[in-house]
N, C-alpha and C. Protein backbone atom coordinates (compact mmCIF):
# COMPACT_ATOMS: atom_id res chain seq x y z
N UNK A 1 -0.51 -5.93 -19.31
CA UNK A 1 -1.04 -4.60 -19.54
C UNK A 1 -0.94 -4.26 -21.02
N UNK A 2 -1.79 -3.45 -21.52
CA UNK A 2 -1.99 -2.61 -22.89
C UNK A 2 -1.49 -1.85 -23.28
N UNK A 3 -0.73 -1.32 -22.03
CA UNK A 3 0.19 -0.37 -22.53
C UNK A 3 1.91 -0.08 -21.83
N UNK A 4 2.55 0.67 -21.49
CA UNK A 4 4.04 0.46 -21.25
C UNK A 4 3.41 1.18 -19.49
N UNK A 5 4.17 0.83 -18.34
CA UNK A 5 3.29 0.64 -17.45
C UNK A 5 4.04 2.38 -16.70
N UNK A 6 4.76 3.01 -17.66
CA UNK A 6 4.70 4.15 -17.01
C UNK A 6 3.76 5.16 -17.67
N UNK A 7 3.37 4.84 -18.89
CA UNK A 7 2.19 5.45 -19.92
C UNK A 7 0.49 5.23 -19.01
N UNK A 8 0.96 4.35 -17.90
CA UNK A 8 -0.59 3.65 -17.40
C UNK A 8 -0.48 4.54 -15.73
N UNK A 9 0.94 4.54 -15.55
CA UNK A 9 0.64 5.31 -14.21
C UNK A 9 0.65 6.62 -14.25
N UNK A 10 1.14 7.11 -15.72
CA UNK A 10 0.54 8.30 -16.21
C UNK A 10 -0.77 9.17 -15.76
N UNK A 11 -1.29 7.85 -16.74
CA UNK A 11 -2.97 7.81 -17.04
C UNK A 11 -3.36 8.04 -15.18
N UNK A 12 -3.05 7.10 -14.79
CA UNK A 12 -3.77 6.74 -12.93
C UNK A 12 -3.42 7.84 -12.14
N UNK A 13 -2.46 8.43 -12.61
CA UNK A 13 -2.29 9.70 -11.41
C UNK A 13 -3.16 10.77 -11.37
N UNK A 14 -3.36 10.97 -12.59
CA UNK A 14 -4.39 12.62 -13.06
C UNK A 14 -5.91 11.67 -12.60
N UNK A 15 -6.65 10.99 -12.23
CA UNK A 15 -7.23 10.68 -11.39
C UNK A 15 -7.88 11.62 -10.29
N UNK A 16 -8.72 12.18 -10.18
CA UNK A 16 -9.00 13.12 -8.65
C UNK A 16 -9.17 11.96 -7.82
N UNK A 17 -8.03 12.83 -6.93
CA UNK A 17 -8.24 11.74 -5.71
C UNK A 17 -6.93 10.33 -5.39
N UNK A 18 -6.35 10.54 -6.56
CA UNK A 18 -5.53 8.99 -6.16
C UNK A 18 -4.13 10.09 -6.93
N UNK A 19 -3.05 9.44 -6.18
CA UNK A 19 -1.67 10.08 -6.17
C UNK A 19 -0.27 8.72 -5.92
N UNK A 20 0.53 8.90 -6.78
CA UNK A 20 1.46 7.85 -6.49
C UNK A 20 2.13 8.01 -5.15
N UNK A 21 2.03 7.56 -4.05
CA UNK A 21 3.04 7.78 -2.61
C UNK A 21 4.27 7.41 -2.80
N UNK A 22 5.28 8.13 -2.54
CA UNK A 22 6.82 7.73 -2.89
C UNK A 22 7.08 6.94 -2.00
N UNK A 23 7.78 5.70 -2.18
CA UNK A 23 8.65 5.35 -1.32
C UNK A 23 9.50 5.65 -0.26
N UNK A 24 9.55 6.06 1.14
CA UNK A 24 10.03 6.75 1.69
C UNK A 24 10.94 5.80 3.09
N UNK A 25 12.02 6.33 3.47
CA UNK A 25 13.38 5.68 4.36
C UNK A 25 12.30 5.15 5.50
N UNK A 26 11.45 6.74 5.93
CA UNK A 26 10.60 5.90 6.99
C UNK A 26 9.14 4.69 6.99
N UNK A 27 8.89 4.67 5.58
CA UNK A 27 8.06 3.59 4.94
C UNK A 27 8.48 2.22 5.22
N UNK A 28 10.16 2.26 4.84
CA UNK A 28 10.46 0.85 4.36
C UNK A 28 10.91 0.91 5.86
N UNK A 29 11.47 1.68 6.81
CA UNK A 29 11.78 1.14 8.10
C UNK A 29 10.07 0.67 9.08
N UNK A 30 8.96 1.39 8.97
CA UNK A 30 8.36 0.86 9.82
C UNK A 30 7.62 -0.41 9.00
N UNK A 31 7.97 -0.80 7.67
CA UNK A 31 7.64 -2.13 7.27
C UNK A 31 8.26 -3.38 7.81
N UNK A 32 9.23 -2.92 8.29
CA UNK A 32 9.87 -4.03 9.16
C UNK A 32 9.69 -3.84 10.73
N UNK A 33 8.72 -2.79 11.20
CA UNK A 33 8.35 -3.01 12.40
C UNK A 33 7.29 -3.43 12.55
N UNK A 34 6.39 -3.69 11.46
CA UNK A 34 4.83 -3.67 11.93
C UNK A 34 4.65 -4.52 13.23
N UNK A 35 3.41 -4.31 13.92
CA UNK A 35 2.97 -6.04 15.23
C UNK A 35 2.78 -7.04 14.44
N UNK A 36 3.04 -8.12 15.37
CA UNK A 36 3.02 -9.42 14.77
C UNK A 36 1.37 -9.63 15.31
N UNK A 37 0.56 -10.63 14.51
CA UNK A 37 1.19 -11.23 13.18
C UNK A 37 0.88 -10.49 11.77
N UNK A 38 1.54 -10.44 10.76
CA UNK A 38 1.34 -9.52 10.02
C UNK A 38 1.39 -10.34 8.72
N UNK A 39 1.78 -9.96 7.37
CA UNK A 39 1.72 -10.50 6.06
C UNK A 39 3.14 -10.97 6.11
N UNK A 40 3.62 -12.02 5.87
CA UNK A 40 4.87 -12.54 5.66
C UNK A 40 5.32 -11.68 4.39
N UNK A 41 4.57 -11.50 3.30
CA UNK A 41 5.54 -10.61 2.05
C UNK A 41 6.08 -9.53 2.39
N UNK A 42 6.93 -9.37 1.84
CA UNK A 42 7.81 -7.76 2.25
C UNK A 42 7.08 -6.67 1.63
N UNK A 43 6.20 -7.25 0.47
CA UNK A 43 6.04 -6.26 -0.31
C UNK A 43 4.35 -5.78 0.32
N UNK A 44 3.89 -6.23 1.12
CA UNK A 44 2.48 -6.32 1.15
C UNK A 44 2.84 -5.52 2.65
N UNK A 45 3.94 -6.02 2.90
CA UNK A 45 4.09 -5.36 4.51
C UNK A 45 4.50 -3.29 4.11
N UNK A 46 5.11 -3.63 3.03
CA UNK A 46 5.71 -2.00 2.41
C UNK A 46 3.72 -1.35 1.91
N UNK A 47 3.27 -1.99 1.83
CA UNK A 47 1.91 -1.64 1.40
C UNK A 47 1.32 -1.35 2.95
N UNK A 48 1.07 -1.77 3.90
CA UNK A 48 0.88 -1.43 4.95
C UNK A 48 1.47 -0.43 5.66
N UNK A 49 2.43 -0.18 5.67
CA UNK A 49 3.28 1.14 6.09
C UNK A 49 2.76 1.97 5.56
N UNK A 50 2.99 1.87 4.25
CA UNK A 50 2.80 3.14 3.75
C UNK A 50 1.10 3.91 3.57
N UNK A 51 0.30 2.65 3.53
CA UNK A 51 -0.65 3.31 4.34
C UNK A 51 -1.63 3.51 5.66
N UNK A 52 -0.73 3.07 6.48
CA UNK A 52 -0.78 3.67 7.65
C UNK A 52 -0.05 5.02 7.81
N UNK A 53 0.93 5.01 6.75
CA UNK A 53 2.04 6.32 6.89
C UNK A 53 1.55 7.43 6.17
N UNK A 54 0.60 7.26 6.09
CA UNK A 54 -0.89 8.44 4.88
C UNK A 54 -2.01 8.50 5.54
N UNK A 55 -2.28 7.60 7.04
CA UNK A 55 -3.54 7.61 7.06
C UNK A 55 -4.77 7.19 6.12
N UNK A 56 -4.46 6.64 5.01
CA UNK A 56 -5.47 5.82 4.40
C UNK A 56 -5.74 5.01 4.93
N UNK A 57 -7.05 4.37 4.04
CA UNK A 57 -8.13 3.09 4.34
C UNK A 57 -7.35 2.40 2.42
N UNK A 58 -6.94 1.03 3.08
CA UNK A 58 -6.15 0.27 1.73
C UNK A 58 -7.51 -0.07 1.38
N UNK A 59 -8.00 0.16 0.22
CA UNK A 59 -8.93 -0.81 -0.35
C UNK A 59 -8.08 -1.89 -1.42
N UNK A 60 -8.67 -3.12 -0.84
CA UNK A 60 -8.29 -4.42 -1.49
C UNK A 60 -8.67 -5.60 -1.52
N UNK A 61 -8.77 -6.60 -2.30
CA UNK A 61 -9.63 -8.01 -1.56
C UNK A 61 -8.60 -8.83 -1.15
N UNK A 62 -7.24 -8.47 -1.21
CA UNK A 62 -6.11 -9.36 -0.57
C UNK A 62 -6.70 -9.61 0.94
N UNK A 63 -7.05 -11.33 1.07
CA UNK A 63 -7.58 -11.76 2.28
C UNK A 63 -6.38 -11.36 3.59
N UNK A 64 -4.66 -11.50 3.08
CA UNK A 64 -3.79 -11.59 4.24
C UNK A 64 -3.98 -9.38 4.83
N UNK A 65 -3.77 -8.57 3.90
CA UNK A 65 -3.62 -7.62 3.72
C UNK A 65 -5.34 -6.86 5.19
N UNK A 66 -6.56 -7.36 4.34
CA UNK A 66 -7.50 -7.32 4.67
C UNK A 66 -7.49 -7.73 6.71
N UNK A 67 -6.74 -8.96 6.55
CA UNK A 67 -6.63 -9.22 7.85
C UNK A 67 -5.70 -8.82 9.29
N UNK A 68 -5.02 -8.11 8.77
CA UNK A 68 -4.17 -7.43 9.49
C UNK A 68 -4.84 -6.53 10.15
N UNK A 69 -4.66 -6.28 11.31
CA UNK A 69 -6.12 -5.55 12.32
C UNK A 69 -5.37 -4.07 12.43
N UNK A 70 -3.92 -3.74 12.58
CA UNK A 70 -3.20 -2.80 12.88
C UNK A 70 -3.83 -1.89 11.70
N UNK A 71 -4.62 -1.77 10.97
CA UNK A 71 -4.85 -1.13 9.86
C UNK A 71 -5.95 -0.82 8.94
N UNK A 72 -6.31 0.28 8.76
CA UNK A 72 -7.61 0.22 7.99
C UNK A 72 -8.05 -0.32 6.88
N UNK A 73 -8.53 -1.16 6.25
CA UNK A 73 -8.72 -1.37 4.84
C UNK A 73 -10.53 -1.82 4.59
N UNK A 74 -10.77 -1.95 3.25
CA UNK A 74 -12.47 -2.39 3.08
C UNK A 74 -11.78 -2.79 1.91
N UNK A 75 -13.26 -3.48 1.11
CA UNK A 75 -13.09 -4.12 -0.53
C UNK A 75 -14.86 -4.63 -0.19
């Protein structure tokens, strides 16, 4: 990155429309419940929680992320 990466999520928040989601106790607990089969990363699985835990649609071209059916996403 170009710049110091809290100067960039700065920039990304004032955005209409996009908001940083906090990390939350019940995020990281239903990341370890999702249905199987799901993304083996922890971190991709904490990405799934949390938006299912918002009701978003993940946009992404991550093929494992993308394939997880429990969940909305496009790209």
């Amino acid at each position: 990155m170009r710049r110091p990466v809290g100067d960039w999520l700065d920039l990304a928040i004032v955005r209409p429309g996009l908001h940083l989601a906090e990390l939350t106790q019940a995020v990281l607990v239903a990341s370890g419940q999702l249905a199987k089969p799901c993304p083996a990363d922890p971190a991709d699985q904490i990405i799934i929680a949390t938006a299912r835990d918002r009701e978003a649609v993940l946009i992404t071209k991550d093929r494992d992320l993308r394939a997880y059916a429990h969940m909305r996403s496009l790209w």
